[in-house]
N, C-alpha and C. Protein backbone atom coordinates (compact mmCIF):
# COMPACT_ATOMS: atom_id res chain seq x y z
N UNK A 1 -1.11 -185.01 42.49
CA UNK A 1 -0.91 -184.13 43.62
C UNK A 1 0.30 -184.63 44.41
N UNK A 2 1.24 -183.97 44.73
CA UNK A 2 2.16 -184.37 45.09
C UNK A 2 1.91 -184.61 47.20
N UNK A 3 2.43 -185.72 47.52
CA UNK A 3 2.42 -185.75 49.12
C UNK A 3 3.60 -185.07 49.43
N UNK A 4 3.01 -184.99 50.53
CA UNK A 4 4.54 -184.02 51.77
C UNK A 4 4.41 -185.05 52.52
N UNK A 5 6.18 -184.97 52.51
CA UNK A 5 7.08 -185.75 53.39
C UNK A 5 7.15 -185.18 54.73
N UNK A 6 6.76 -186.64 55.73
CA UNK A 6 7.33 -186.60 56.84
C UNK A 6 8.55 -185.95 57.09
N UNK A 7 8.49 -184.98 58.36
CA UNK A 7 9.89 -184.76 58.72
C UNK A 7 10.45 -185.17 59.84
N UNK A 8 12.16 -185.79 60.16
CA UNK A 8 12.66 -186.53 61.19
C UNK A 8 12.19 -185.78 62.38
N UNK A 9 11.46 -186.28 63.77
CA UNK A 9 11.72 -185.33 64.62
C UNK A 9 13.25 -185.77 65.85
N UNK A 10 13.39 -184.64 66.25
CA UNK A 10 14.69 -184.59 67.10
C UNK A 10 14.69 -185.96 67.99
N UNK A 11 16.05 -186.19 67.67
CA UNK A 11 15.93 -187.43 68.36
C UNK A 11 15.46 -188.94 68.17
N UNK A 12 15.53 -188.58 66.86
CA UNK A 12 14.53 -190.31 66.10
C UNK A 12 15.82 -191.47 65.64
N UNK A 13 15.77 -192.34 66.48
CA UNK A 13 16.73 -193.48 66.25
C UNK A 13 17.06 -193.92 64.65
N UNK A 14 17.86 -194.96 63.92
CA UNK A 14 17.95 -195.30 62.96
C UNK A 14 16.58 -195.85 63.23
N UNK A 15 16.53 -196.80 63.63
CA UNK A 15 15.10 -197.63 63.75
C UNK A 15 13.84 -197.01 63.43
N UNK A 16 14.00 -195.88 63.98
CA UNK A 16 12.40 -195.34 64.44
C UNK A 16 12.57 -194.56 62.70
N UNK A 17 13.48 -193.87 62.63
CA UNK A 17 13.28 -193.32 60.80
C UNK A 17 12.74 -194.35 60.11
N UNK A 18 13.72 -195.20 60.09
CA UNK A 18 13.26 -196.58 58.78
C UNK A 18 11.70 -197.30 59.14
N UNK A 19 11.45 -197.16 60.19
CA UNK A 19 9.66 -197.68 60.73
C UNK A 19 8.59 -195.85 60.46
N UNK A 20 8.64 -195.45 60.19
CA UNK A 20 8.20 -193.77 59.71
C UNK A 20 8.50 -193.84 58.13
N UNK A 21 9.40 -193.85 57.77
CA UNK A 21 9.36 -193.90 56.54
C UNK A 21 8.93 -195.61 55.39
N UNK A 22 8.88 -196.49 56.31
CA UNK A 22 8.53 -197.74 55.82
C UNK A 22 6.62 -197.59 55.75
N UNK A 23 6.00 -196.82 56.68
CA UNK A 23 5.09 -196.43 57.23
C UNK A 23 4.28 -195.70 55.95
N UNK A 24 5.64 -194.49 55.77
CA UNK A 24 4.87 -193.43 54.98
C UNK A 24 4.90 -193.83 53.54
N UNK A 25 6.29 -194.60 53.03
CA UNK A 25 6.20 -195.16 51.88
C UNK A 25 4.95 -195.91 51.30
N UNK A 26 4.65 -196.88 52.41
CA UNK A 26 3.07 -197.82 52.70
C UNK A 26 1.99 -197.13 52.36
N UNK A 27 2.20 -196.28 53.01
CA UNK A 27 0.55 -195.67 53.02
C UNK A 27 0.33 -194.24 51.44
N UNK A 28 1.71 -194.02 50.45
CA UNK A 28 1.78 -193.43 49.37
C UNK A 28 1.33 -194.10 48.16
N UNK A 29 2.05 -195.77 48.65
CA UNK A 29 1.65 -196.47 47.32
C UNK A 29 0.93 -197.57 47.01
N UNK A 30 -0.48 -197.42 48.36
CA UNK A 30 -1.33 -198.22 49.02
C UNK A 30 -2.17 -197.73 47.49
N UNK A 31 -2.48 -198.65 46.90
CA UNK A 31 -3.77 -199.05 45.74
C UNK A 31 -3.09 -199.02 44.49
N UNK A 32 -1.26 -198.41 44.87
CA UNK A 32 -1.28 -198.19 42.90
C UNK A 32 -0.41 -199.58 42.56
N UNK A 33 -0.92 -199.86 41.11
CA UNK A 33 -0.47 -200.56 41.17
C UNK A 33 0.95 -201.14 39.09
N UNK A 34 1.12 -199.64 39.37
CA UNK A 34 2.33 -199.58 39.05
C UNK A 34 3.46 -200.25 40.01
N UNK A 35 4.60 -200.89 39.13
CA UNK A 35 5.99 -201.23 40.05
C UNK A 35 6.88 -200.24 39.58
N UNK A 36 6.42 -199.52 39.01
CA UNK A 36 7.35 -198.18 38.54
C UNK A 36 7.40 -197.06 39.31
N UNK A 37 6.22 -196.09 39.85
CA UNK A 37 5.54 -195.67 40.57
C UNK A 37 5.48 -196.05 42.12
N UNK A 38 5.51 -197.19 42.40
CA UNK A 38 5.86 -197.96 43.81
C UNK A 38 7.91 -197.85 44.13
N UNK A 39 7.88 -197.63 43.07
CA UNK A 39 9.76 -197.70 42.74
C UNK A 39 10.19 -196.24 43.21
N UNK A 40 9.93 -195.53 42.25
CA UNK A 40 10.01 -194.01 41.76
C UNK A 40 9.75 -193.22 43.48
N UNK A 41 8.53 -193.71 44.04
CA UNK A 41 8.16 -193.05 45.43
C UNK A 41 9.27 -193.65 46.30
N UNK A 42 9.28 -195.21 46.55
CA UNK A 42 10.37 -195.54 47.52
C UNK A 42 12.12 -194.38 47.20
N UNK A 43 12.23 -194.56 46.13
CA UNK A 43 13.72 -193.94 45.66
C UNK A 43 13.22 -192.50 46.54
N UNK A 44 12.28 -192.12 46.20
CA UNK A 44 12.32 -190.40 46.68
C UNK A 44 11.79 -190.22 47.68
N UNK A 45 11.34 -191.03 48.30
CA UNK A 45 11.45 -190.71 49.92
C UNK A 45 11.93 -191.28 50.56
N UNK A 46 13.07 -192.29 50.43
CA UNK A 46 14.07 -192.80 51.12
C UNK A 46 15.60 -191.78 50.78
N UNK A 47 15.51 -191.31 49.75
CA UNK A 47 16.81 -190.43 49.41
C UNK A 47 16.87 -188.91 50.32
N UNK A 48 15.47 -188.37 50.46
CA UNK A 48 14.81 -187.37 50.54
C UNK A 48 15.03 -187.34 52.60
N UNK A 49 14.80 -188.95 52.96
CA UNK A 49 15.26 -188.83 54.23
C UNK A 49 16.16 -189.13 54.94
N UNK A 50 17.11 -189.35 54.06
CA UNK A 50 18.75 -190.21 54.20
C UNK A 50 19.70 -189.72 53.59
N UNK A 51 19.54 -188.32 52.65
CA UNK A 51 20.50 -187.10 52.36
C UNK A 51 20.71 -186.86 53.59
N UNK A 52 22.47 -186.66 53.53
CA UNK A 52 23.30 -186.69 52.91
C UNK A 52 24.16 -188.32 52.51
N UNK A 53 23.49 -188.77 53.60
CA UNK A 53 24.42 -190.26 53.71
C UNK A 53 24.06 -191.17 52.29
N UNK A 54 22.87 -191.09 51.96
CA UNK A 54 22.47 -191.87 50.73
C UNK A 54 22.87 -191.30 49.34
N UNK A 55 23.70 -191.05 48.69
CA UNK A 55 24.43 -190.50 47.55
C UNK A 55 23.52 -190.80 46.99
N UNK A 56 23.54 -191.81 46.22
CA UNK A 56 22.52 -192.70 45.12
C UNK A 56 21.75 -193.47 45.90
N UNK A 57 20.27 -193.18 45.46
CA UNK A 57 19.13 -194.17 45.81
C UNK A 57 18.39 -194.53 44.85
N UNK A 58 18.27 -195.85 44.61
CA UNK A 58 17.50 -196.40 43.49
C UNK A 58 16.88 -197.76 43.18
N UNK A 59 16.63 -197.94 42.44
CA UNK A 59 16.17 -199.29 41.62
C UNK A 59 16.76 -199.73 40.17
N UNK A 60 17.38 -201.39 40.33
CA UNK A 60 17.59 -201.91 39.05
C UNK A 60 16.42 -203.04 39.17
N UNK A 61 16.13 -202.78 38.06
CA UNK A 61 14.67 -203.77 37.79
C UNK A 61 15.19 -205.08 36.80
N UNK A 62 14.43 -205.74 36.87
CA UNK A 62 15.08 -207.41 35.99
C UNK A 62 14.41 -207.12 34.79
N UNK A 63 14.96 -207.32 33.91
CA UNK A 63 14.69 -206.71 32.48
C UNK A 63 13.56 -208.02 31.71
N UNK A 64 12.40 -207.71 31.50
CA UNK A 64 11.81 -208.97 31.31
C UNK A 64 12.46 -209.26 29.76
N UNK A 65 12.54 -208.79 28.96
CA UNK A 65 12.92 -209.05 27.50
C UNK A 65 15.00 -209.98 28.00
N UNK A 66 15.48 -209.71 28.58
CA UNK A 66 16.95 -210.01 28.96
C UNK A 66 16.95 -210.66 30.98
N UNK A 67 16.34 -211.76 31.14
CA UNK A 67 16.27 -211.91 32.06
C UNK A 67 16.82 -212.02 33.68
N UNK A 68 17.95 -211.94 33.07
CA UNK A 68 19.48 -212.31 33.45
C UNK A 68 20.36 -210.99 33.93
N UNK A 69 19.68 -209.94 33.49
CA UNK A 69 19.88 -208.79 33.50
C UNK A 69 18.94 -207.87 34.34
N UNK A 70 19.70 -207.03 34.81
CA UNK A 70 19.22 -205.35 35.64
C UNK A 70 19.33 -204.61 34.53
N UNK A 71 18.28 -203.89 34.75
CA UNK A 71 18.62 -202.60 33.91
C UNK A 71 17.76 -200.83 34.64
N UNK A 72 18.40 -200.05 34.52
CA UNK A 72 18.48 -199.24 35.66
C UNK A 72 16.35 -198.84 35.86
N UNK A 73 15.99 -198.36 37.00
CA UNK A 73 15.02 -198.12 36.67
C UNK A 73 14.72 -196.60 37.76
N UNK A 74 13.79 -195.88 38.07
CA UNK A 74 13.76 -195.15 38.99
C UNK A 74 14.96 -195.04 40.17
N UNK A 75 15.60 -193.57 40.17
CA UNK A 75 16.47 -193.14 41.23
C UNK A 75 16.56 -191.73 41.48
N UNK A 76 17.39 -191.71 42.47
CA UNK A 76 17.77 -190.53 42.99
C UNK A 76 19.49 -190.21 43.15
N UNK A 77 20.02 -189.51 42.06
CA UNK A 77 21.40 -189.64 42.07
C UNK A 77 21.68 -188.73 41.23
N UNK A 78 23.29 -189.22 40.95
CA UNK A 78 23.54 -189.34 39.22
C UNK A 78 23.42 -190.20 38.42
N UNK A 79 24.35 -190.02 37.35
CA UNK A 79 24.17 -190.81 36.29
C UNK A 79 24.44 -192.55 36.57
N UNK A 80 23.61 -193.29 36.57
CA UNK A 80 23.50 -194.74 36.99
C UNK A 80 23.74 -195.19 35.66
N UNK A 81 24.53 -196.70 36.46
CA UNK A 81 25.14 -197.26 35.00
C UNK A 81 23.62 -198.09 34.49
N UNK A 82 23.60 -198.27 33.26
CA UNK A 82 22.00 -198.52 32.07
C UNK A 82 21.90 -200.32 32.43
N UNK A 83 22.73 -201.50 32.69
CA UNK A 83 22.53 -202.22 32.69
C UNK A 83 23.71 -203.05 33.80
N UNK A 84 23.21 -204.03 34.58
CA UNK A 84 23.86 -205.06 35.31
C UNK A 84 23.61 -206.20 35.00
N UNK A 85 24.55 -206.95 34.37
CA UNK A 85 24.18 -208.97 34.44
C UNK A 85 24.36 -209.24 36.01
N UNK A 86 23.03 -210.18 35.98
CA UNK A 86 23.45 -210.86 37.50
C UNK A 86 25.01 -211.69 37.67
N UNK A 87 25.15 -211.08 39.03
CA UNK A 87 26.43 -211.95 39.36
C UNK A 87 27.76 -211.01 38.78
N UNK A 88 27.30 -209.49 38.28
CA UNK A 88 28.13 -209.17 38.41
C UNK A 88 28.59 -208.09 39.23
N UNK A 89 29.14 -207.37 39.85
CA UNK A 89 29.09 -206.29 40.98
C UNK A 89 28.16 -206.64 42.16
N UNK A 90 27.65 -205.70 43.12
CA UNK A 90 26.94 -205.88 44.37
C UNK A 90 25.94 -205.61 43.89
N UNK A 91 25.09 -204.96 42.91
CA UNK A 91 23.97 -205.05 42.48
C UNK A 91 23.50 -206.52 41.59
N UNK A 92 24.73 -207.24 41.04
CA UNK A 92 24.35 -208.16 40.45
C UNK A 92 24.62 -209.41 41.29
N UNK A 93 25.44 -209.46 42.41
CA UNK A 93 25.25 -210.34 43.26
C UNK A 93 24.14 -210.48 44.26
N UNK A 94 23.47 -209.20 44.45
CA UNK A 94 21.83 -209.53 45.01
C UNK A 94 21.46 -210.12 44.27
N UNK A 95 21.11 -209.47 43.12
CA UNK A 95 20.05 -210.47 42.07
C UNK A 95 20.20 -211.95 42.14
N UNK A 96 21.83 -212.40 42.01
CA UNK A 96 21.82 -213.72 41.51
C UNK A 96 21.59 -214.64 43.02
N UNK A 97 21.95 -214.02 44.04
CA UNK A 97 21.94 -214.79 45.39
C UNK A 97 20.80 -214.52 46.25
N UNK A 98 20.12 -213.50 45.54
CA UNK A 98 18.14 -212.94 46.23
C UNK A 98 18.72 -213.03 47.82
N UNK A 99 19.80 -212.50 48.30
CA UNK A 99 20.51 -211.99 49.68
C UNK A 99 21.17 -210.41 49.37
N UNK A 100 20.81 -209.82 50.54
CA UNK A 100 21.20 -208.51 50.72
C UNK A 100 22.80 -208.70 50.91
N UNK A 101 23.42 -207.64 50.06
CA UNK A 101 24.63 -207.62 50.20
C UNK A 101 25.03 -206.01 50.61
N UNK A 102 26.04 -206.03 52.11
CA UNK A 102 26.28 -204.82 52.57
C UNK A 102 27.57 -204.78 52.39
N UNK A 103 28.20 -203.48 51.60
CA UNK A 103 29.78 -203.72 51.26
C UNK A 103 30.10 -202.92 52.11
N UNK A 104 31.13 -202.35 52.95
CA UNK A 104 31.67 -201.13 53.90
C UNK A 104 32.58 -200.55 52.69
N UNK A 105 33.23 -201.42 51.92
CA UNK A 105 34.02 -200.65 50.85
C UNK A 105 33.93 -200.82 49.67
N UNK A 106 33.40 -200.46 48.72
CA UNK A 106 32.95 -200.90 47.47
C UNK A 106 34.13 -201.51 46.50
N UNK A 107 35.43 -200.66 46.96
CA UNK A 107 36.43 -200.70 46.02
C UNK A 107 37.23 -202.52 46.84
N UNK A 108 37.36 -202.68 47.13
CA UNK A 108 37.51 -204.26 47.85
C UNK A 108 36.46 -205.08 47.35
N UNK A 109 35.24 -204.94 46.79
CA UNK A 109 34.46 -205.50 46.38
C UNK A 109 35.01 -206.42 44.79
N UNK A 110 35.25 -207.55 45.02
CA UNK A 110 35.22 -208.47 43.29
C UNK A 110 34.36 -207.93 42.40
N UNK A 111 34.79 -207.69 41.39
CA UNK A 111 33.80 -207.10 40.46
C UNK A 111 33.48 -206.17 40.72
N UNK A 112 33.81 -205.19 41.52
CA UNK A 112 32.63 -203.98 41.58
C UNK A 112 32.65 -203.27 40.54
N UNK A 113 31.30 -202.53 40.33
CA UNK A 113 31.28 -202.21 38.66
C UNK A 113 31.45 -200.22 39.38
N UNK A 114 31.78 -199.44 38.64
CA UNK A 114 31.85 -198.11 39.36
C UNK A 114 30.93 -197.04 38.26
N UNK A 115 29.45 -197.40 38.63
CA UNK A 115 29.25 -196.05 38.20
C UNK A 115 29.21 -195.15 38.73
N UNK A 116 29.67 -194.33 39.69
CA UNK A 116 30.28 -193.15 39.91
C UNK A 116 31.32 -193.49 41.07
N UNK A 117 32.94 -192.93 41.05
CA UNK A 117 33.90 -193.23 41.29
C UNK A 117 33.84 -192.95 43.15
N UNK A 118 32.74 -191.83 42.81
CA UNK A 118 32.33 -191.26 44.57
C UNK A 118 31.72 -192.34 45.90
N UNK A 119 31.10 -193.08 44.97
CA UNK A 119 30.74 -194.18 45.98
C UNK A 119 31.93 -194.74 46.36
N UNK A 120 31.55 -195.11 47.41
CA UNK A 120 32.42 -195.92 48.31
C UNK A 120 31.70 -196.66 49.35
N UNK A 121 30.78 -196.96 49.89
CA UNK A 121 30.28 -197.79 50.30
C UNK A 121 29.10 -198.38 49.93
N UNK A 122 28.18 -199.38 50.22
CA UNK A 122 27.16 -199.79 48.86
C UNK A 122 26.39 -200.84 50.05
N UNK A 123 24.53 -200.90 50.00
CA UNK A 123 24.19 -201.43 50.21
C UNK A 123 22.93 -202.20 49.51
N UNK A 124 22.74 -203.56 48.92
CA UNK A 124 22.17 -203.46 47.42
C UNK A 124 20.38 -204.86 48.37
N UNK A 125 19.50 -204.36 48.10
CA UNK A 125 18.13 -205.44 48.77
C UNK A 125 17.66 -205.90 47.78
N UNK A 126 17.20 -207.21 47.65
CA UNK A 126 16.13 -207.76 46.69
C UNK A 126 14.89 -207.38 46.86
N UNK A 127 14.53 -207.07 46.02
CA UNK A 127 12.84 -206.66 45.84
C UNK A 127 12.16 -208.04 45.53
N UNK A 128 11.21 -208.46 45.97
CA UNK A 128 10.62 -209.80 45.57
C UNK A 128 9.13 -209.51 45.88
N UNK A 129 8.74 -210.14 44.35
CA UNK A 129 6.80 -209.71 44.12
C UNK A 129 6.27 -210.89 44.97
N UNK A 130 4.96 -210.65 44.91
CA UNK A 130 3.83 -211.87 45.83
C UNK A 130 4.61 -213.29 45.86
N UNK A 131 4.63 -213.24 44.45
CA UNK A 131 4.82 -214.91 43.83
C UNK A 131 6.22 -215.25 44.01
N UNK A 132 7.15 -214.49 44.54
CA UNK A 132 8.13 -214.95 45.26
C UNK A 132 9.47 -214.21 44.07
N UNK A 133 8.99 -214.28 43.23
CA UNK A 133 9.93 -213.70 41.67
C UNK A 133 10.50 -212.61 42.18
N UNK A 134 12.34 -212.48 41.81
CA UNK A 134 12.26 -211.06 42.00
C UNK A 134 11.94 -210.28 40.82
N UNK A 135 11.76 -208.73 41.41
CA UNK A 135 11.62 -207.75 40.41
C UNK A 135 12.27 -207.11 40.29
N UNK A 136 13.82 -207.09 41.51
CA UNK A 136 14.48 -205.72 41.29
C UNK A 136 15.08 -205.51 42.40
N UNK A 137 16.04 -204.65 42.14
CA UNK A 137 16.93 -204.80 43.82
C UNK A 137 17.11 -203.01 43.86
N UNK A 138 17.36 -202.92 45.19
CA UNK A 138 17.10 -201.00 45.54
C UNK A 138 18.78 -201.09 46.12
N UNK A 139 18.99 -200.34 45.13
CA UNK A 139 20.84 -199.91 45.66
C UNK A 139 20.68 -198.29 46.26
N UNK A 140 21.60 -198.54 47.04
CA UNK A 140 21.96 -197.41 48.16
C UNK A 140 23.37 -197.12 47.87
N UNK A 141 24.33 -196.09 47.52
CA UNK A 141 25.27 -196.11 47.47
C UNK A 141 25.70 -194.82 48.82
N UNK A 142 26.82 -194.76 49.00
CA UNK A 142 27.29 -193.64 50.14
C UNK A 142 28.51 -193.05 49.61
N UNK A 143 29.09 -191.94 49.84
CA UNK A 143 30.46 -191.35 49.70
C UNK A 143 31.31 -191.55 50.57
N UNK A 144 30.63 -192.14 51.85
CA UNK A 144 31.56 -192.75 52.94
C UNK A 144 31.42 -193.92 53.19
N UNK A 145 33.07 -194.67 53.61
CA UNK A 145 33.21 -195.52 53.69
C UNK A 145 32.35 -196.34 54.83
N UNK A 146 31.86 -197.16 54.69
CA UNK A 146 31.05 -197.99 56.34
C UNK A 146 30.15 -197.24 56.75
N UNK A 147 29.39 -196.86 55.21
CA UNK A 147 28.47 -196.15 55.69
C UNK A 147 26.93 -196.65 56.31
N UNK A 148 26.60 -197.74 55.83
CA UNK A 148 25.74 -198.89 56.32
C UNK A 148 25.59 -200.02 57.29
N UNK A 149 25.05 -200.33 58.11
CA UNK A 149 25.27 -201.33 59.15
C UNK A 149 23.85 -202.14 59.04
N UNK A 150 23.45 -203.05 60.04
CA UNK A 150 22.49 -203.86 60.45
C UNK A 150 21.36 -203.13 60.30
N UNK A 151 21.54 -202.01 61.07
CA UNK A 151 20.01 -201.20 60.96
C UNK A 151 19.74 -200.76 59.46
N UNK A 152 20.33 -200.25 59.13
CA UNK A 152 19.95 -200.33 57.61
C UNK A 152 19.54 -201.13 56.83
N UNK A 153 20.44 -202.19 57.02
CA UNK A 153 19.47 -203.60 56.41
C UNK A 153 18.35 -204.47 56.73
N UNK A 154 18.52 -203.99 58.11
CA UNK A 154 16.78 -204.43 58.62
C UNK A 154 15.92 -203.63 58.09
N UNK A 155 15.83 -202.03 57.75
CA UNK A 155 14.86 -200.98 57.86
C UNK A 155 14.65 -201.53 56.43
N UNK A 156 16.15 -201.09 55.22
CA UNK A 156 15.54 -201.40 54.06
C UNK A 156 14.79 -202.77 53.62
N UNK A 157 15.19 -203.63 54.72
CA UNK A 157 14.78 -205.00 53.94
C UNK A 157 13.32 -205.07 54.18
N UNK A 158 12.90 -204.31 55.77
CA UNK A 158 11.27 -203.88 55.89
C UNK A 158 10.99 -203.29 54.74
N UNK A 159 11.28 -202.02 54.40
CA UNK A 159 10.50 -201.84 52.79
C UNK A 159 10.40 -202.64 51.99
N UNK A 160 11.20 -203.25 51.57
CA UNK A 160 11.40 -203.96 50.17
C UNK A 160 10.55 -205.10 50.54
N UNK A 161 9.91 -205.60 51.50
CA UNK A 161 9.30 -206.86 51.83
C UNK A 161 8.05 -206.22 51.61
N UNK A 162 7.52 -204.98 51.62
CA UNK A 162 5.82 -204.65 51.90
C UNK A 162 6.22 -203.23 50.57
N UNK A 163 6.90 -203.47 49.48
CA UNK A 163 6.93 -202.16 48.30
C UNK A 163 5.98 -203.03 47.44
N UNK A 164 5.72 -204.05 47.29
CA UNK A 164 5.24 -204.54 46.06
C UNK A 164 4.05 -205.21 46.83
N UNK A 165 3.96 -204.83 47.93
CA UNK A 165 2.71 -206.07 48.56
C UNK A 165 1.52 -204.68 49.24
N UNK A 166 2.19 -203.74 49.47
CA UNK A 166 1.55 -202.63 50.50
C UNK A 166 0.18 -202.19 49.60
């Protein structure tokens, strides 16, 4: 059965969205205990309330067979590139440094890897299970430049701290 999404009401701060939707994410994927499914919901109701600014919303998951490696998992976009080694681009420098990395310009970024040429700004969170392991990092990409700040990385880093624990 599908849930209905909260809608912003007039006047709702960055803050107060990302605490509503950290909220509603919580209370969607309270008992399941898929990380696919816990993935799949965060991507679509964080994209769902952050269109237009969120181009791409998603998950690269740590590939258990290739450890060392992302490989794409649940999103909301286009076509996402199939695999990241840690340490390489802003999705692979979360992984390898388990620190949120906020780029204002993707293309200034070392390494940045470009799967789609439209992004231009990029904000990439570690996902980390009970046991401290990560599982996966949730990339945010934007079509505008500086499109991410502090509040964003507080709100997303609230999800990503209670997606695998909620």
């Amino acid at each position: 059965m599908a849930e209905a999404l909260s809608k912003a009401p007039a006047g709702e701060t960055l803050e107060q969205a990302y605490a509503r939707v950290a909220e509603e994410i919580a209370a969607i994927v309270a008992g399941e205990t898929s990380e696919t499914a816990r993935f799949a919901t965060a991507a679509c109701v964080l994209a769902q309330n952050f269109a237009p600014r969120f181009f791409w919303t998603g998950f690269y998951v740590v590939d258990p067979q290739k450890p060392e490696e992302l490989v794409v998992g649940p999103y909301q976009g286009t076509l996402g590139c199939l695999r990241i080694p840690f340490g390489k681009g802003v999705c692979g420098a979360a992984a390898a440094s388990g620190e949120t990395q906020l780029v204002p310009d993707v293309h200034a970024f070392p390494g940045h890897i470009a799967c789609d040429s439209r992004s231009n700004s990029e904000i990439v969170v570690p996902v980390f299970r009970a046991d401290g392991s990560l599982a996966a990092v949730l990339d945010v990409d934007s079509e505008s430049l500086d499109a991410f700040g502090p509040e964003d990385r507080d709100g997303l880093e609230a999800i990503c701290k209670i997606l695998l624990t909620a």
